[in-house]
N, C-alpha and C. Protein backbone atom coordinates (compact mmCIF):
# COMPACT_ATOMS: atom_id res chain seq x y z
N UNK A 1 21.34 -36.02 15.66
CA UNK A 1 21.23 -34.61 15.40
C UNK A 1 22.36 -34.17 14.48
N UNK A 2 22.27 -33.34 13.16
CA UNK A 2 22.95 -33.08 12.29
C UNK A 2 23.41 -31.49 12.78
N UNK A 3 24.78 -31.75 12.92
CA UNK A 3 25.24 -30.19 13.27
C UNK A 3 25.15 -28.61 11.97
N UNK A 4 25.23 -27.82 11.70
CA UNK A 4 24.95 -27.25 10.97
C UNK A 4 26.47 -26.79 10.38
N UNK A 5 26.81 -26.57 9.21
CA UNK A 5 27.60 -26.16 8.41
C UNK A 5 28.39 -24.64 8.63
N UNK A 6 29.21 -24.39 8.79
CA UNK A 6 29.18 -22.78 9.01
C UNK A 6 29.00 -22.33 7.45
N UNK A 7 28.83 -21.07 7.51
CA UNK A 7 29.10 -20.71 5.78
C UNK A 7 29.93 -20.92 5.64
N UNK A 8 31.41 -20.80 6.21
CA UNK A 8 32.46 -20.15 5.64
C UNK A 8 33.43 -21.82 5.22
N UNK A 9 32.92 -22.75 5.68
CA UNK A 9 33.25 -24.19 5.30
C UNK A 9 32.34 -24.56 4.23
N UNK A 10 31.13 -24.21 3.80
CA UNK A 10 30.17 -24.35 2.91
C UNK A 10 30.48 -23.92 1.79
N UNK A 11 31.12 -22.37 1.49
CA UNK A 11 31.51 -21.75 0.88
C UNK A 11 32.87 -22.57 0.02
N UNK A 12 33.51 -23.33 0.92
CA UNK A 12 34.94 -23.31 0.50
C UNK A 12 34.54 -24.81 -0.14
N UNK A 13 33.87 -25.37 0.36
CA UNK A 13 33.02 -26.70 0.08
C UNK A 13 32.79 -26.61 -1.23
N UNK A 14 32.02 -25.54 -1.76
CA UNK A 14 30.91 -25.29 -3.17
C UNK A 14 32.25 -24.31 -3.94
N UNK A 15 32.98 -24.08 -3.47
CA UNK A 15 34.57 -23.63 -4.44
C UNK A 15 35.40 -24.59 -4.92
N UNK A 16 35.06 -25.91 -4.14
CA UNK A 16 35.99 -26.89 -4.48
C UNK A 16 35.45 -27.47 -5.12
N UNK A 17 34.51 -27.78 -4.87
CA UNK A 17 33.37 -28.87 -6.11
C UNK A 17 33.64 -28.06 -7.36
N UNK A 18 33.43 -26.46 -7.49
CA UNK A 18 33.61 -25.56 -8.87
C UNK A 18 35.19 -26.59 -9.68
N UNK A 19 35.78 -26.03 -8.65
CA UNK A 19 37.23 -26.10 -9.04
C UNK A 19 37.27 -27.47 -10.03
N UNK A 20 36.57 -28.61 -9.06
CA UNK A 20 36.69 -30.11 -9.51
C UNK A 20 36.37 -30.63 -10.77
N UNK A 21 35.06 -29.76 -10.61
CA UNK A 21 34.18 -30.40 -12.05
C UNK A 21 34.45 -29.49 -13.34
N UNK A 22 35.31 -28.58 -13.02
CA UNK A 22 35.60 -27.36 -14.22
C UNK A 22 36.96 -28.21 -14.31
N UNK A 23 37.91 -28.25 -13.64
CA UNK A 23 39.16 -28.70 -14.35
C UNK A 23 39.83 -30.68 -13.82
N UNK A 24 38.89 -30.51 -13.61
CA UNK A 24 39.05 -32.45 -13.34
C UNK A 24 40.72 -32.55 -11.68
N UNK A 25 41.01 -31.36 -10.99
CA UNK A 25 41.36 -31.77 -10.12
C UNK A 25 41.05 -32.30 -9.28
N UNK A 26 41.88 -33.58 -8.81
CA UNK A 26 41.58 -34.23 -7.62
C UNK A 26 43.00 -34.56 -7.28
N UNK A 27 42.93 -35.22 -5.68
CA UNK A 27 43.87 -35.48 -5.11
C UNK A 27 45.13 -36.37 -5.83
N UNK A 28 44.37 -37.46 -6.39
CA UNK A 28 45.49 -38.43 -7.25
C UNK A 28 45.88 -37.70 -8.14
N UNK A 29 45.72 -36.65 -8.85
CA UNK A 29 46.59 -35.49 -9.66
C UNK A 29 47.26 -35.01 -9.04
N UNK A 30 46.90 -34.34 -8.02
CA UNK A 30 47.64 -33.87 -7.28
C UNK A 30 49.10 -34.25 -6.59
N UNK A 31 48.89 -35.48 -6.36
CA UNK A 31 50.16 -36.43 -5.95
C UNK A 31 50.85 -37.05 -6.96
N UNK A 32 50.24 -36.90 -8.21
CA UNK A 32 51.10 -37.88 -9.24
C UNK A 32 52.00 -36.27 -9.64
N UNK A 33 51.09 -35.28 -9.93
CA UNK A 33 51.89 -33.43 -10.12
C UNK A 33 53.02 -33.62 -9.30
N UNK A 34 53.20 -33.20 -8.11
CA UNK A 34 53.93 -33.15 -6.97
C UNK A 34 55.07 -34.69 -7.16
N UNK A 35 54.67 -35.82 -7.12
CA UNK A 35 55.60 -36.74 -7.28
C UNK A 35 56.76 -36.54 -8.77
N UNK A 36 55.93 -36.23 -9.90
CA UNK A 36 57.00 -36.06 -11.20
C UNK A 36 57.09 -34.88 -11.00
N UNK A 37 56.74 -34.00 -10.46
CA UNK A 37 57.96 -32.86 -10.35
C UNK A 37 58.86 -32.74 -9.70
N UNK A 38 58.86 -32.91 -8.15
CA UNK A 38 60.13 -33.22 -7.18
C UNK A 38 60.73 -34.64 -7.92
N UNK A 39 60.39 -35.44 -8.88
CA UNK A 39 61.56 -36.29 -9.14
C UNK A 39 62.67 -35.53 -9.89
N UNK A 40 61.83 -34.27 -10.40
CA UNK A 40 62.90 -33.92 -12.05
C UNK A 40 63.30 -32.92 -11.17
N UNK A 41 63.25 -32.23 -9.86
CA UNK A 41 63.54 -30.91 -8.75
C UNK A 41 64.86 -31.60 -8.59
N UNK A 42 64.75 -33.11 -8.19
CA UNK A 42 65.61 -33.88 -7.47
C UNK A 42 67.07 -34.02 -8.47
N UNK A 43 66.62 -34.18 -10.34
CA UNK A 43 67.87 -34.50 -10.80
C UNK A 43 68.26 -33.62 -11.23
N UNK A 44 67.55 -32.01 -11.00
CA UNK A 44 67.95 -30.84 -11.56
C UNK A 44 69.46 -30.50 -11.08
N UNK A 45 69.89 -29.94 -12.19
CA UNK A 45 71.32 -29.31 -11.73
C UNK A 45 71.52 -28.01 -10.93
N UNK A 46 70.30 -27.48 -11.29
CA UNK A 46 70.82 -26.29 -10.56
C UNK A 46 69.46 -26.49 -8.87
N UNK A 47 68.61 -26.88 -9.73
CA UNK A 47 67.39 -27.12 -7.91
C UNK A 47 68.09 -28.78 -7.04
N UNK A 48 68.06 -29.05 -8.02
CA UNK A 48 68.58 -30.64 -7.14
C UNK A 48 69.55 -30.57 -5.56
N UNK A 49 70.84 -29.66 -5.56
CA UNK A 49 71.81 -29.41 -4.91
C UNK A 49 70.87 -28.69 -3.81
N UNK A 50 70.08 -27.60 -4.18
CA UNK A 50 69.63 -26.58 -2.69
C UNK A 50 68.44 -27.76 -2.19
N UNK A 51 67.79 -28.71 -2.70
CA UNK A 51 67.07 -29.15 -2.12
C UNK A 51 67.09 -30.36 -1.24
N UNK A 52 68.53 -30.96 -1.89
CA UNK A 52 69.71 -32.34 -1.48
C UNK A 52 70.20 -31.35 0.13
N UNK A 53 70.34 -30.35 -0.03
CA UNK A 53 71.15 -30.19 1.11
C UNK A 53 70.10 -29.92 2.09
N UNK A 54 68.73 -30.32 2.03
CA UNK A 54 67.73 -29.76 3.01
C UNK A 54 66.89 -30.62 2.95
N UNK A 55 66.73 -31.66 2.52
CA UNK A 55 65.79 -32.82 2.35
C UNK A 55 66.50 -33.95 2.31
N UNK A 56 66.55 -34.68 3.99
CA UNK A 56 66.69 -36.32 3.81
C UNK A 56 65.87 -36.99 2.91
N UNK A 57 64.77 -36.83 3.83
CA UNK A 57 63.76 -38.08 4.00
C UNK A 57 62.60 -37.55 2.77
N UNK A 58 62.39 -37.79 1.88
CA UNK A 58 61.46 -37.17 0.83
C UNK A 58 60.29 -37.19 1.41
N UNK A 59 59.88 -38.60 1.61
CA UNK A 59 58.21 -38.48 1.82
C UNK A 59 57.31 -37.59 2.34
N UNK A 60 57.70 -37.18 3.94
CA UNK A 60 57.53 -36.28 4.37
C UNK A 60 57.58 -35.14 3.39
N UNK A 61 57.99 -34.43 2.93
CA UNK A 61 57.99 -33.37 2.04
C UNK A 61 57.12 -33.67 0.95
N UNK A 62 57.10 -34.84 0.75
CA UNK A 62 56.13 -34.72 -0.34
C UNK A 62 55.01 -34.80 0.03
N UNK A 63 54.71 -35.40 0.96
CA UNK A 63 53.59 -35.43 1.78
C UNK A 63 53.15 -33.98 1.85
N UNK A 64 53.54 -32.88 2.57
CA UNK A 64 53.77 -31.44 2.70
C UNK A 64 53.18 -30.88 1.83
N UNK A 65 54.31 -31.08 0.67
CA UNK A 65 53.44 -30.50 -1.00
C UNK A 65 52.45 -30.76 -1.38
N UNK A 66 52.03 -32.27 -1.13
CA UNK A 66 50.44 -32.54 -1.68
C UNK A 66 49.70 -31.54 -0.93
N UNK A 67 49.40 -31.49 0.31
CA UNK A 67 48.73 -30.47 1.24
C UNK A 67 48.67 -29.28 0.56
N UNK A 68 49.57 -28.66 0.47
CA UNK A 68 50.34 -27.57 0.10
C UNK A 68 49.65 -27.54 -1.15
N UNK A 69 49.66 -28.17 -2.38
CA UNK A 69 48.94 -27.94 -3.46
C UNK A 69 47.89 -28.41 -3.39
N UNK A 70 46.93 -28.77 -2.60
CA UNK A 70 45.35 -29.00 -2.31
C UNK A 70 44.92 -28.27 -2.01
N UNK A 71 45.47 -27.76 -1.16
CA UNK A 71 45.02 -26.18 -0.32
C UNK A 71 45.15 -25.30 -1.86
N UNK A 72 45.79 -25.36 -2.38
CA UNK A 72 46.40 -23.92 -3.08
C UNK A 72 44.87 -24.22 -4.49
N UNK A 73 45.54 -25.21 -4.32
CA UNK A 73 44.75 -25.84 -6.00
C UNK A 73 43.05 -26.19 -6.12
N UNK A 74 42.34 -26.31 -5.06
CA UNK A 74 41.59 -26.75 -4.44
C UNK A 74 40.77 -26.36 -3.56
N UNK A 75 41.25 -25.28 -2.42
CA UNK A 75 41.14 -24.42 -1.52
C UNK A 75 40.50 -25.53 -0.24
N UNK A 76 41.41 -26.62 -0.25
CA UNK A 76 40.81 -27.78 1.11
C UNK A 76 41.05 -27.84 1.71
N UNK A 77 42.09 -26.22 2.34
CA UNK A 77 42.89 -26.52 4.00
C UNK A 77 43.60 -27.25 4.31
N UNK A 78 44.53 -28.16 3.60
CA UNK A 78 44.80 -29.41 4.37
C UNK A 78 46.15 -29.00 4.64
N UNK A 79 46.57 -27.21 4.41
CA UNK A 79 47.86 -27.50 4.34
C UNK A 79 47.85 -25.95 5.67
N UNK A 80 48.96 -26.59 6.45
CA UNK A 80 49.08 -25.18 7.39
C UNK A 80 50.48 -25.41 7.94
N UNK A 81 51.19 -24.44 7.10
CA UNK A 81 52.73 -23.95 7.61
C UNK A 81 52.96 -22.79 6.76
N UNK A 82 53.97 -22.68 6.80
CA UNK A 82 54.92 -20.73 6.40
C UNK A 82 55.53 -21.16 5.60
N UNK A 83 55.30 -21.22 4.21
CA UNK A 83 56.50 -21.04 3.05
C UNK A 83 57.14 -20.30 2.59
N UNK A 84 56.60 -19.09 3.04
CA UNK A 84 57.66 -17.66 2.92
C UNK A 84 58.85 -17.91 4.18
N UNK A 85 58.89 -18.54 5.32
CA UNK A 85 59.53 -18.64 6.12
C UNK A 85 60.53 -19.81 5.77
N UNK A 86 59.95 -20.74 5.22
CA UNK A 86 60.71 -22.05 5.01
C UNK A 86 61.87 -21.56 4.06
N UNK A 87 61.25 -20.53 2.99
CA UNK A 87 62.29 -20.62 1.94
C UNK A 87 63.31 -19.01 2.10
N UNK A 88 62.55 -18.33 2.92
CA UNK A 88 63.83 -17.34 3.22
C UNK A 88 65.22 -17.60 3.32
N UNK A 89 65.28 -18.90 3.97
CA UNK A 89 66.88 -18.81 4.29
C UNK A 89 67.80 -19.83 2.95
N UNK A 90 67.28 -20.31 2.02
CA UNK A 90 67.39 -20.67 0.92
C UNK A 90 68.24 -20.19 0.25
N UNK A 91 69.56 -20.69 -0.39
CA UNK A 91 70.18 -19.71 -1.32
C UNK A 91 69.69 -19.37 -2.79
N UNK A 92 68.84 -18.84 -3.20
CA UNK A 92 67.90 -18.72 -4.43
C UNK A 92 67.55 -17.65 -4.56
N UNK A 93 67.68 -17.38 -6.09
CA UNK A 93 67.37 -16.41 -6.84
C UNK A 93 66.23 -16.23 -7.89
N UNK A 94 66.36 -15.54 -8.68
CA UNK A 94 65.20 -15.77 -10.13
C UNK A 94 65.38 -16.47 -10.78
N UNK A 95 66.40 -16.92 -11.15
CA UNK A 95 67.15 -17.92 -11.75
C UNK A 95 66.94 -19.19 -11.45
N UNK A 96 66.49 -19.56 -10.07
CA UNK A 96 66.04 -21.11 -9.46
C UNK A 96 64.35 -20.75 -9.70
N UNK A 97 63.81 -19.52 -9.46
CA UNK A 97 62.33 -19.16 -9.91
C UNK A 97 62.04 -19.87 -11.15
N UNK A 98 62.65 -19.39 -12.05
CA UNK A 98 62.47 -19.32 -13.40
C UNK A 98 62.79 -21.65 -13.82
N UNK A 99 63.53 -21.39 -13.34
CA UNK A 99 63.63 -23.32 -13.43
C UNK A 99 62.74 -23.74 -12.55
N UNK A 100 62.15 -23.81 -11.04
CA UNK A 100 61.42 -24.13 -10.42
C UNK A 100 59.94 -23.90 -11.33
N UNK A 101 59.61 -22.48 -11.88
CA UNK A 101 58.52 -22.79 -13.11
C UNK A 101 58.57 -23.60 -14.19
N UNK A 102 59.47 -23.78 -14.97
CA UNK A 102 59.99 -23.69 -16.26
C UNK A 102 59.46 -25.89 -15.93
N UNK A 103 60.20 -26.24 -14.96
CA UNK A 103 60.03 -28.06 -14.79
C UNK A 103 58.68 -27.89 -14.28
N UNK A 104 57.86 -27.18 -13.43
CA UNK A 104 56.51 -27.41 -12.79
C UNK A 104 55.84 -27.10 -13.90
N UNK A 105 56.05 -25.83 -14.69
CA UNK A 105 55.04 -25.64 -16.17
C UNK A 105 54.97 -27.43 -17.34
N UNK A 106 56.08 -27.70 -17.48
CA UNK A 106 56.30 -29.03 -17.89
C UNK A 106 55.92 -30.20 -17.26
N UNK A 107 55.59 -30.40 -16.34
CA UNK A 107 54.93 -31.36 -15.47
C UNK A 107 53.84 -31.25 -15.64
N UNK A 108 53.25 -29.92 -15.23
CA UNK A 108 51.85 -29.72 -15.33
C UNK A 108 51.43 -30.16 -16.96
N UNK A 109 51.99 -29.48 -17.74
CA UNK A 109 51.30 -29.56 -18.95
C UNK A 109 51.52 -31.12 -19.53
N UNK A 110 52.08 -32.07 -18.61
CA UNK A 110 52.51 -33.24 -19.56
C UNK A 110 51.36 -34.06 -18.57
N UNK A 111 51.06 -34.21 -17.27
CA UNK A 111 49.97 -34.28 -16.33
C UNK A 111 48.67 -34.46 -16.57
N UNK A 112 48.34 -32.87 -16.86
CA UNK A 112 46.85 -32.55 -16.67
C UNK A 112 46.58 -32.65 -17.88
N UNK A 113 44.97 -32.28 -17.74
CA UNK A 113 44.27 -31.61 -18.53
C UNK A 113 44.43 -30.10 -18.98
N UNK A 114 44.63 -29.71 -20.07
CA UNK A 114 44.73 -28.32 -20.25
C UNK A 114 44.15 -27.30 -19.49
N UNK A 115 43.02 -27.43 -18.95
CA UNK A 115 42.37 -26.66 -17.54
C UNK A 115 42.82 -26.69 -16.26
N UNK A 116 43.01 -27.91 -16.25
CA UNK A 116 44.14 -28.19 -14.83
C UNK A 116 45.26 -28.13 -15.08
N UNK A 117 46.13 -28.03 -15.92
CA UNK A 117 47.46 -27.73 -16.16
C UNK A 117 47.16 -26.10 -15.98
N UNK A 118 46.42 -25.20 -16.55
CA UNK A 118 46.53 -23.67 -16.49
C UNK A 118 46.23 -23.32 -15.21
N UNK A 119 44.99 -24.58 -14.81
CA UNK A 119 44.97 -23.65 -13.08
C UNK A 119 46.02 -23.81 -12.05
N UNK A 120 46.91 -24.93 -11.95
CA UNK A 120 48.20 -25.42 -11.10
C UNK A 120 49.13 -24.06 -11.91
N UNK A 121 49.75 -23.60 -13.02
CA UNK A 121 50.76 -22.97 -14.02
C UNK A 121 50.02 -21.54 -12.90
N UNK A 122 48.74 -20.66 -13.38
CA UNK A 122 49.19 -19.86 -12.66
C UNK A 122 48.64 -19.52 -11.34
N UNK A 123 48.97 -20.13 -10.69
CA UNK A 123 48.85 -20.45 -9.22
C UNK A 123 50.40 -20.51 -8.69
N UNK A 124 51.01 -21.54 -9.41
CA UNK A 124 52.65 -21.60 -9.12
C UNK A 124 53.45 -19.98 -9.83
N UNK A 125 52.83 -19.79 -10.75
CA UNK A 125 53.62 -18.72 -10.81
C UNK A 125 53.04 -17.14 -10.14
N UNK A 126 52.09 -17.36 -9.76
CA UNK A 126 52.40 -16.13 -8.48
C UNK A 126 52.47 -16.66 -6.92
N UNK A 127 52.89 -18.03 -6.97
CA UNK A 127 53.33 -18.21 -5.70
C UNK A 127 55.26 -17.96 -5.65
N UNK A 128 55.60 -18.15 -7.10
CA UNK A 128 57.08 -18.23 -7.38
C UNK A 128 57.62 -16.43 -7.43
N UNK A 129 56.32 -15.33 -7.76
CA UNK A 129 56.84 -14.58 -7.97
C UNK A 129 56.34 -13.58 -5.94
N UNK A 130 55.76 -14.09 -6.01
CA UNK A 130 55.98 -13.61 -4.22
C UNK A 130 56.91 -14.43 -2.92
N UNK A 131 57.37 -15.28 -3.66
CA UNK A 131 59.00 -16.10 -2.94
C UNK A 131 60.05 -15.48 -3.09
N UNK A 132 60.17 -14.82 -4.78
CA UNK A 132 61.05 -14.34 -4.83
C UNK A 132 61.15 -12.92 -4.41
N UNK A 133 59.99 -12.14 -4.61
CA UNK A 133 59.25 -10.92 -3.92
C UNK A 133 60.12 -10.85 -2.42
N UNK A 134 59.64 -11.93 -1.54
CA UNK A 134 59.79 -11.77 0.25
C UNK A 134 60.85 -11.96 0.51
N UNK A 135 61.47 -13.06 -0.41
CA UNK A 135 63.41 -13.42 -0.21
C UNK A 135 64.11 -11.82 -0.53
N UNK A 136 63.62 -11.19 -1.52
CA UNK A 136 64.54 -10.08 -1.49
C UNK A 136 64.58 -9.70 -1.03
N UNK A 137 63.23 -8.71 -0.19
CA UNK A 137 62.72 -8.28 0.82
C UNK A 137 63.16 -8.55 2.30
N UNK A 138 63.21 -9.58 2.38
CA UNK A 138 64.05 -10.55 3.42
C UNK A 138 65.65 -10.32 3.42
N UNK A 139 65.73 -9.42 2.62
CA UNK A 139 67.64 -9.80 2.44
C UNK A 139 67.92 -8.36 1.96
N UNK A 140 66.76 -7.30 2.19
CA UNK A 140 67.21 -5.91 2.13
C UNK A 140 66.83 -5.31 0.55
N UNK A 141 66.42 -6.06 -0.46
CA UNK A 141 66.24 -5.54 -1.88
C UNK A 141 64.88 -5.15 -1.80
N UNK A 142 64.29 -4.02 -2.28
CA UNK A 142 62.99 -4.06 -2.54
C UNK A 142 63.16 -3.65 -4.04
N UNK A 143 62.88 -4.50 -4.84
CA UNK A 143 62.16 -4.56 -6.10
C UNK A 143 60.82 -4.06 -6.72
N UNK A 144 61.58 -3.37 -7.75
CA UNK A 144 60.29 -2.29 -8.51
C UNK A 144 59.12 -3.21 -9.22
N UNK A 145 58.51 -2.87 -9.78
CA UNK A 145 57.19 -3.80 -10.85
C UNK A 145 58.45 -4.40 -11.50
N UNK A 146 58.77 -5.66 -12.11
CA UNK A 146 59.01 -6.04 -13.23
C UNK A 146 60.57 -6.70 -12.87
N UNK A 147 61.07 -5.87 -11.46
CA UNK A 147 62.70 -6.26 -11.71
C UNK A 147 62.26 -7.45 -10.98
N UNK A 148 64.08 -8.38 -11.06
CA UNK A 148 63.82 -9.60 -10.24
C UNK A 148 65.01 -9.20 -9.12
N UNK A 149 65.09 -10.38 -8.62
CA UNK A 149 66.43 -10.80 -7.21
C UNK A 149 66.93 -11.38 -7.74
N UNK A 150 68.31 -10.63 -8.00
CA UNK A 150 69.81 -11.57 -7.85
C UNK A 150 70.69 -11.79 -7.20
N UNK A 151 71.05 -12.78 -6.37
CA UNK A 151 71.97 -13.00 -5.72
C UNK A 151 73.02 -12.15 -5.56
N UNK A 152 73.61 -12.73 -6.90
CA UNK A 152 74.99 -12.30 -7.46
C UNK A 152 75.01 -10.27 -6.99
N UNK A 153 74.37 -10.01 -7.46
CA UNK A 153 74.24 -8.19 -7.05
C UNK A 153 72.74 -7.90 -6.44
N UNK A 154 72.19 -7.98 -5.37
CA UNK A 154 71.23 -7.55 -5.08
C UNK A 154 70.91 -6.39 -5.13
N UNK A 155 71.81 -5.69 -4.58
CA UNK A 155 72.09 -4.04 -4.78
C UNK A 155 71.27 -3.63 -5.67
N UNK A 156 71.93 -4.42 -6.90
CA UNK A 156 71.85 -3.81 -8.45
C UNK A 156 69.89 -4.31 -8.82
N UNK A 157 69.60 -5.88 -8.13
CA UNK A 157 68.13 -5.97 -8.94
C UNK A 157 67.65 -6.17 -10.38
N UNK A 158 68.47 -6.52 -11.16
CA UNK A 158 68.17 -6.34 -12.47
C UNK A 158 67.03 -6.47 -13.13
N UNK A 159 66.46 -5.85 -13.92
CA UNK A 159 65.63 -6.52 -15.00
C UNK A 159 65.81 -7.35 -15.50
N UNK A 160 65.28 -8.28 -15.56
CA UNK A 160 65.17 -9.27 -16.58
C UNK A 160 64.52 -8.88 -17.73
């Protein structure tokens, strides 16, 4: 006896197939994305240090991220934890935003396919700009359209 499908797994089913056959993502992208970017996260000067002081054991984490960008990239569930929670207590600003894009935009685009490089690019960058959104938020700044979080003066908020 064949059990029946709910929609709402059917749905996410026939979103992912879209996703697949429009920009050629699949999982082994996904992990090769995620692997050359946390290598270049790892020798970064300014991400390398906040992520050295919070990451022994890589795999695990990378493990995490693949999920984490399947789900995101993909919409396949495979990923269930709090990344607004993980990275609240983080010492980071716009400034680690802006490099955390700046090496993932470069990964992606050296990676993919130009379709799959644009769909991972902006996906990460409104996941980068609601991190930095909740961290401020998290730490007392509420930021207008356009300003960012700075450490250095939160108070202040600057424009970039």
């Amino acid at each position: 006896m064949t059990l029946p499908i709910a929609p709402g797994m059917q749905r996410r089913a026939e979103i992912t197939d879209r996703i697949r056959a429009e920009t050629g993502i699949d999982e082994a992208m996904i992990d090769q994305l995620v692997r050359r970017f946390y290598d270049r996260v790892r020798q970064d000067a300014l991400l390398g240090p906040v992520f050295a002081a919070r990451i022994a054991d890589w795999e695990p984490h990378l493990q995490k991220m693949c999920a984490f960008w399947s789900s995101v990239a993909l919409m396949s569930g495979r990923y269930h934890g709090q990344p607004m929670q993980a990275h609240l207590p983080l010492p980071v600003d716009a400034q680690h935003f802006d490099r955390w894009l700046a090496l993932f935009e470069a990964t992606a685009n050296e990676i993919c396919p130009p379709q799959a490089a644009a769909h991972f690019i902006e996906r990460a960058r409104r996941i980068a700009e609601s991190l930095e959104l909740g961290i401020a938020c998290g730490r007392g700044v509420l930021l207008a359209k356009g300003q960012r979080y700075r450490r250095d003066d939160p108070a202040r908020a600057a424009n970039s």
